[in-house]
PDB file of N, CA and C in Angstrom:
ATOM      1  N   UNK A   1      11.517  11.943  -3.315  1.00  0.00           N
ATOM      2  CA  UNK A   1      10.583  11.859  -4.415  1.00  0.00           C
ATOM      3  C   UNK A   1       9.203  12.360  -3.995  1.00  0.00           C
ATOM      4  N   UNK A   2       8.895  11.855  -3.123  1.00  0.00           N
ATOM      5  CA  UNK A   2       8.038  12.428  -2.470  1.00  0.00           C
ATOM      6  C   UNK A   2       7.378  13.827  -2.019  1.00  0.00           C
ATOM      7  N   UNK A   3       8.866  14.226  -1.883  1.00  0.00           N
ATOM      8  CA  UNK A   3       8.631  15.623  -1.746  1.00  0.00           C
ATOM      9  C   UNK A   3       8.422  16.745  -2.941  1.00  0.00           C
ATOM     10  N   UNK A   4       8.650  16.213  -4.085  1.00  0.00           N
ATOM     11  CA  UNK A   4       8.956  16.284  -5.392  1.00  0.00           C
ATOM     12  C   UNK A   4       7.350  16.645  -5.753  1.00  0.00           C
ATOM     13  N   UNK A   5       6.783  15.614  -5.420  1.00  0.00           N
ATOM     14  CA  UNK A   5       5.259  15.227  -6.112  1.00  0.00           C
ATOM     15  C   UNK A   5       4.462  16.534  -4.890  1.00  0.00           C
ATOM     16  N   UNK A   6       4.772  16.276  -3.598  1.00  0.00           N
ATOM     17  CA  UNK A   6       4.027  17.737  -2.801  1.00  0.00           C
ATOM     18  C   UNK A   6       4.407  19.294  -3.797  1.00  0.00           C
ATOM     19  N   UNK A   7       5.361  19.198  -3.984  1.00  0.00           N
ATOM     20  CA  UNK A   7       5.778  20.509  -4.506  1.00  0.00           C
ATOM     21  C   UNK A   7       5.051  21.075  -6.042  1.00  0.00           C
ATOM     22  N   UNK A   8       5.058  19.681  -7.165  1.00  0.00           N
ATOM     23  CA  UNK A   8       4.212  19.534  -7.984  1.00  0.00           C
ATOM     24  C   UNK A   8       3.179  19.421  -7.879  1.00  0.00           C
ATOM     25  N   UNK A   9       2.282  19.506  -6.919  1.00  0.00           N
ATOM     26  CA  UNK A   9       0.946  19.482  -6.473  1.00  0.00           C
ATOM     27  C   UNK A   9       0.412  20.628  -6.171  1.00  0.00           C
ATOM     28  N   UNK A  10       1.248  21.524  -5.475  1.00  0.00           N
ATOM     29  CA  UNK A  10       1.140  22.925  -4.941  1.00  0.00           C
ATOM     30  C   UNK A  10       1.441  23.940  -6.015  1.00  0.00           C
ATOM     31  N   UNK A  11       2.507  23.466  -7.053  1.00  0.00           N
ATOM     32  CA  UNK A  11       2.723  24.211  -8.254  1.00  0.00           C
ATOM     33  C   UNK A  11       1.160  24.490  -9.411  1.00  0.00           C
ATOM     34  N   UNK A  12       0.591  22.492  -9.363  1.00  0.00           N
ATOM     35  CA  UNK A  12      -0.568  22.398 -10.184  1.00  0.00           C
ATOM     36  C   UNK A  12      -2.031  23.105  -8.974  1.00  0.00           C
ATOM     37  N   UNK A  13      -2.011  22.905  -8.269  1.00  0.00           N
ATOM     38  CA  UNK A  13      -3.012  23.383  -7.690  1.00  0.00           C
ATOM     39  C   UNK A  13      -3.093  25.168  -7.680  1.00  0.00           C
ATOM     40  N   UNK A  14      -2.477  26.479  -7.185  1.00  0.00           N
ATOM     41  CA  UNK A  14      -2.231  27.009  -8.081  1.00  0.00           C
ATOM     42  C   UNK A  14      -2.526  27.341  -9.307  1.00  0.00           C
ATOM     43  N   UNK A  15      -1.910  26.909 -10.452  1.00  0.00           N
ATOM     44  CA  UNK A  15      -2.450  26.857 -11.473  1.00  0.00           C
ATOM     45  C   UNK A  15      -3.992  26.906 -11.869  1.00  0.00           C
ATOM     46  N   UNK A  16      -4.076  25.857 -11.711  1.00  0.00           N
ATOM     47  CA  UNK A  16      -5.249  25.455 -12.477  1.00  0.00           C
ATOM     48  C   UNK A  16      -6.626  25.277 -11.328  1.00  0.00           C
ATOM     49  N   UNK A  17      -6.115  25.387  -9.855  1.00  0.00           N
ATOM     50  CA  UNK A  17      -7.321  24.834  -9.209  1.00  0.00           C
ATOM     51  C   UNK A  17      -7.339  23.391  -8.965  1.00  0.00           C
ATOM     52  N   UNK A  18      -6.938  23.043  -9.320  1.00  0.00           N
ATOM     53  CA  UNK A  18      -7.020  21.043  -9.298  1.00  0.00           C
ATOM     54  C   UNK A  18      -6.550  20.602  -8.017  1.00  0.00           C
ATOM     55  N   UNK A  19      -6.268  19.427  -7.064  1.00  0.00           N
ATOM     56  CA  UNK A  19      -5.940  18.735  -6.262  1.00  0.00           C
ATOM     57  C   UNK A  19      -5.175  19.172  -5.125  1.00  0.00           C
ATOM     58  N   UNK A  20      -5.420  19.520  -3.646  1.00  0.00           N
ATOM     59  CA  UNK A  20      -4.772  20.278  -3.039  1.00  0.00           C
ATOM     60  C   UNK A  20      -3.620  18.914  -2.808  1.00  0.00           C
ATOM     61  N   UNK A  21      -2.550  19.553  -2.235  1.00  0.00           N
ATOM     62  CA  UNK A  21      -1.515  18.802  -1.673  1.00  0.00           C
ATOM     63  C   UNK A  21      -1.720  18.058  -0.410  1.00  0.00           C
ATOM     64  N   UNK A  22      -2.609  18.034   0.418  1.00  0.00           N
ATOM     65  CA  UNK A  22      -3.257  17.506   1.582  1.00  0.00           C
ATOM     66  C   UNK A  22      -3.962  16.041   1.015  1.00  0.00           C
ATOM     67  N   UNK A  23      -4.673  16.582  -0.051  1.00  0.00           N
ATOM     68  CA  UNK A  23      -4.977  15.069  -0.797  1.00  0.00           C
ATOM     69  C   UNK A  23      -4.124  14.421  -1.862  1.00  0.00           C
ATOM     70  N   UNK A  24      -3.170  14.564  -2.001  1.00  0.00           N
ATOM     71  CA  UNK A  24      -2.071  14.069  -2.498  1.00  0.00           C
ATOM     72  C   UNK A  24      -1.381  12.909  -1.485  1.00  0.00           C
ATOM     73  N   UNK A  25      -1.315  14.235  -0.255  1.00  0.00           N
ATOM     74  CA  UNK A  25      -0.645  13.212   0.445  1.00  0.00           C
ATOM     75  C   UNK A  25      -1.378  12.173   0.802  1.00  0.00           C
ATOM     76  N   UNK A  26      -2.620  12.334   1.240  1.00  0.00           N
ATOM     77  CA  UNK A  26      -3.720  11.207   1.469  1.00  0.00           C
ATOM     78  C   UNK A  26      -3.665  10.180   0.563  1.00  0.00           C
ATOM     79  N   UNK A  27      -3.411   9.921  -0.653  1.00  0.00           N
ATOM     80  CA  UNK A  27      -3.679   9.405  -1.865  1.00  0.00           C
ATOM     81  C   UNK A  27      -2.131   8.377  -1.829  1.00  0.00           C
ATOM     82  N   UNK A  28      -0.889   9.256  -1.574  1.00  0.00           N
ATOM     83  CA  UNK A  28       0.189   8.247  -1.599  1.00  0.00           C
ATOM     84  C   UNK A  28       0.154   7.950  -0.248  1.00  0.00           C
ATOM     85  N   UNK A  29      -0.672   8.005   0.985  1.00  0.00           N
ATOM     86  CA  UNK A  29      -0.571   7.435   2.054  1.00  0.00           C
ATOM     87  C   UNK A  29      -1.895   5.599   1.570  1.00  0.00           C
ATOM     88  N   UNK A  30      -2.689   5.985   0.702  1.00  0.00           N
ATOM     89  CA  UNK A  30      -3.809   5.256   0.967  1.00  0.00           C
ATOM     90  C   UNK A  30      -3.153   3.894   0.245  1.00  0.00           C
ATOM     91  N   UNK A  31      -2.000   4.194  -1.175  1.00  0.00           N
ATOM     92  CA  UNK A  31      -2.160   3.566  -1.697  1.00  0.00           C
ATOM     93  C   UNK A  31      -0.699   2.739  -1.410  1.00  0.00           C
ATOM     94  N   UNK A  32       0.047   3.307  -0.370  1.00  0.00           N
ATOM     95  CA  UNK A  32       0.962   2.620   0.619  1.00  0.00           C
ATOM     96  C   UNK A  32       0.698   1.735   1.780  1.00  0.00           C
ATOM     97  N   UNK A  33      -0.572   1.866   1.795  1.00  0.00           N
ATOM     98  CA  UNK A  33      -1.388   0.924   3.008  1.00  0.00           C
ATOM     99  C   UNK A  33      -1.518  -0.090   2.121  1.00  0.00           C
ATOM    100  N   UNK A  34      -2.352   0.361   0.884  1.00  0.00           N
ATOM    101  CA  UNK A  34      -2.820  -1.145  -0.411  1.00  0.00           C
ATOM    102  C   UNK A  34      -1.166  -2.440  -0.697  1.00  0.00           C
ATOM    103  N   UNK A  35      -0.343  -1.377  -0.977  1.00  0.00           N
ATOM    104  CA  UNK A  35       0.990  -2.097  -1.387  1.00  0.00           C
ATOM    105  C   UNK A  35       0.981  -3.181   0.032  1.00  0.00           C
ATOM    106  N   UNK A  36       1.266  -2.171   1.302  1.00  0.00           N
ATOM    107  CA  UNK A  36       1.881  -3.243   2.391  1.00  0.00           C
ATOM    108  C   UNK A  36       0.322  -4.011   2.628  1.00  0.00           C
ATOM    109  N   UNK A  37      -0.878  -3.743   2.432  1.00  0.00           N
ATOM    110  CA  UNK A  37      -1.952  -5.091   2.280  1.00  0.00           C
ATOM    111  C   UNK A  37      -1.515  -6.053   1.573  1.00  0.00           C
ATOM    112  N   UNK A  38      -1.402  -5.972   0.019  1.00  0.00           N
ATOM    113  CA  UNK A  38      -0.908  -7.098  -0.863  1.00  0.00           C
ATOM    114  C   UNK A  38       0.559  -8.100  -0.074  1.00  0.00           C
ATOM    115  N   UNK A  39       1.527  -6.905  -0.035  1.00  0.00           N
ATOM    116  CA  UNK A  39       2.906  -7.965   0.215  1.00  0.00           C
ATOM    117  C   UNK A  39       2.257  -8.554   1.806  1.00  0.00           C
ATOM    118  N   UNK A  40       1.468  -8.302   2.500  1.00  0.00           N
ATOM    119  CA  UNK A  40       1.433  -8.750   3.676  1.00  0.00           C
ATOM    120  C   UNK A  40       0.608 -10.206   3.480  1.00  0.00           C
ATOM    121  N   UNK A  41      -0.790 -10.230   2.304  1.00  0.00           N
ATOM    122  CA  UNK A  41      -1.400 -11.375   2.020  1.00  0.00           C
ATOM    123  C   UNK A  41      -0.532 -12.266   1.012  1.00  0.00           C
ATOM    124  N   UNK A  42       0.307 -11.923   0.346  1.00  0.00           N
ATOM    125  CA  UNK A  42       1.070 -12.353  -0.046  1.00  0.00           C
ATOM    126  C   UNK A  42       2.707 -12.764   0.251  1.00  0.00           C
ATOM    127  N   UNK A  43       3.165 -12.771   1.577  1.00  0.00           N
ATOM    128  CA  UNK A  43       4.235 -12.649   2.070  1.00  0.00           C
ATOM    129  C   UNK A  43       4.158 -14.000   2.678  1.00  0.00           C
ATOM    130  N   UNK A  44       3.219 -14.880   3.000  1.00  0.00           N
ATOM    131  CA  UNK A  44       3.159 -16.301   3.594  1.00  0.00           C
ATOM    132  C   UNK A  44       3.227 -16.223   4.812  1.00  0.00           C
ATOM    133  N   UNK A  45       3.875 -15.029   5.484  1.00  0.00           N
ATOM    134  CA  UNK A  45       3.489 -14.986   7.161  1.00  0.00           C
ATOM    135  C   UNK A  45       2.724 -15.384   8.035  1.00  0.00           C
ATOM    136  N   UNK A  46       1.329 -15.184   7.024  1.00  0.00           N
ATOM    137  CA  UNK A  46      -0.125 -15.122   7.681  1.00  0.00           C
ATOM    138  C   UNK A  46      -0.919 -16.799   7.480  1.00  0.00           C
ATOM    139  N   UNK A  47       0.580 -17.321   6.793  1.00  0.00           N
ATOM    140  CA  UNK A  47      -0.572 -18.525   6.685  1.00  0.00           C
ATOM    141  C   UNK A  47      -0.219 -19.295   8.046  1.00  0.00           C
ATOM    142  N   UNK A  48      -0.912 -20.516   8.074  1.00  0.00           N
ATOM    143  CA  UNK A  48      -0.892 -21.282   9.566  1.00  0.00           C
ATOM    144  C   UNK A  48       0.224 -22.502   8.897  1.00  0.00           C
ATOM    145  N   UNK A  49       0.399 -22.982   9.842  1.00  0.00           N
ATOM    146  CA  UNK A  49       1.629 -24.234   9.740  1.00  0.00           C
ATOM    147  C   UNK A  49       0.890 -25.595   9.563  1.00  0.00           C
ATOM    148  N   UNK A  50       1.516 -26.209   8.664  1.00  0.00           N
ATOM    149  CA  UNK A  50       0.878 -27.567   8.683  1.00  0.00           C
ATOM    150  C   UNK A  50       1.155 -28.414   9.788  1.00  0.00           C
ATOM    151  N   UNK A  51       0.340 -29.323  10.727  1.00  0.00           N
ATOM    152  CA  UNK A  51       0.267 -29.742  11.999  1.00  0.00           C
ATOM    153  C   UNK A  51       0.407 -31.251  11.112  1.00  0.00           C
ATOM    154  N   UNK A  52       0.215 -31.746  11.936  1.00  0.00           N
ATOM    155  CA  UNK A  52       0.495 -33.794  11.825  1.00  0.00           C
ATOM    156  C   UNK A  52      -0.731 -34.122  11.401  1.00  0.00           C
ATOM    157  N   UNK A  53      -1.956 -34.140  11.731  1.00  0.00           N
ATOM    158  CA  UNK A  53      -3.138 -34.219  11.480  1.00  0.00           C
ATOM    159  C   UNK A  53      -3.669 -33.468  10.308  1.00  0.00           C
ATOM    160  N   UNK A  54      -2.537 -32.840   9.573  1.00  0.00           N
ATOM    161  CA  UNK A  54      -3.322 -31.799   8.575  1.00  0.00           C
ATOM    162  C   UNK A  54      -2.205 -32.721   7.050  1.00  0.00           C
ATOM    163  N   UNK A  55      -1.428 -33.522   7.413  1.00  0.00           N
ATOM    164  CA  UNK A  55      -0.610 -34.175   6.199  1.00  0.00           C
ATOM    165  C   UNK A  55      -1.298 -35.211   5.570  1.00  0.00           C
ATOM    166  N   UNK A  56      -1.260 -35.368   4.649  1.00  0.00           N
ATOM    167  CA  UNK A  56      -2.353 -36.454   3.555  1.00  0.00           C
ATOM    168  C   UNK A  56      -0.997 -37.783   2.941  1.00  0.00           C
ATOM    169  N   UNK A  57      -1.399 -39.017   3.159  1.00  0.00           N
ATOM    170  CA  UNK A  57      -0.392 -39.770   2.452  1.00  0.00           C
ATOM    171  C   UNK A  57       0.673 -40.552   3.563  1.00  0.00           C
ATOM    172  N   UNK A  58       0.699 -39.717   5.316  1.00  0.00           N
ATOM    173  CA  UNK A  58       1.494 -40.183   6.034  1.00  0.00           C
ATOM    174  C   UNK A  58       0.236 -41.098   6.706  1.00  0.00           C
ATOM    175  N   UNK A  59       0.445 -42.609   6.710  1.00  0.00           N
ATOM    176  CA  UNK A  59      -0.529 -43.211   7.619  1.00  0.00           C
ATOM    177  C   UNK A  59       0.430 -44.208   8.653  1.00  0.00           C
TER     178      UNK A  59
END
């Protein structure tokens, strides 16, 4: 798919002048970093473990 969108980039650039394919690729690289940011703050990995001293209600 990917390669799909380089090829359509190089077809539109060409054309019209618009967006080289170098920043294309930059663009689905930047916004593949954003995705694995989110699932990574959102994946629970990163949180810390509840310790004995951190439970409310056990006395």
């Amino acid at each position: 798919m990917i390669d799909q969108l380089m090829i359509l980039a190089e077809a539109g650039e060409h054309a019209t002048g618009g967006v080289t394919p170098p920043m294309v690729g930059i663009g689905v690289f930047v916004i593949m970093l954003i995705l694995l940011g989110i699932t990574y703050l959102t994946g629970g990995t990163n949180q810390r473990k509840r310790g004995d001293s951190d439970r409310h209600g056990d006395h």
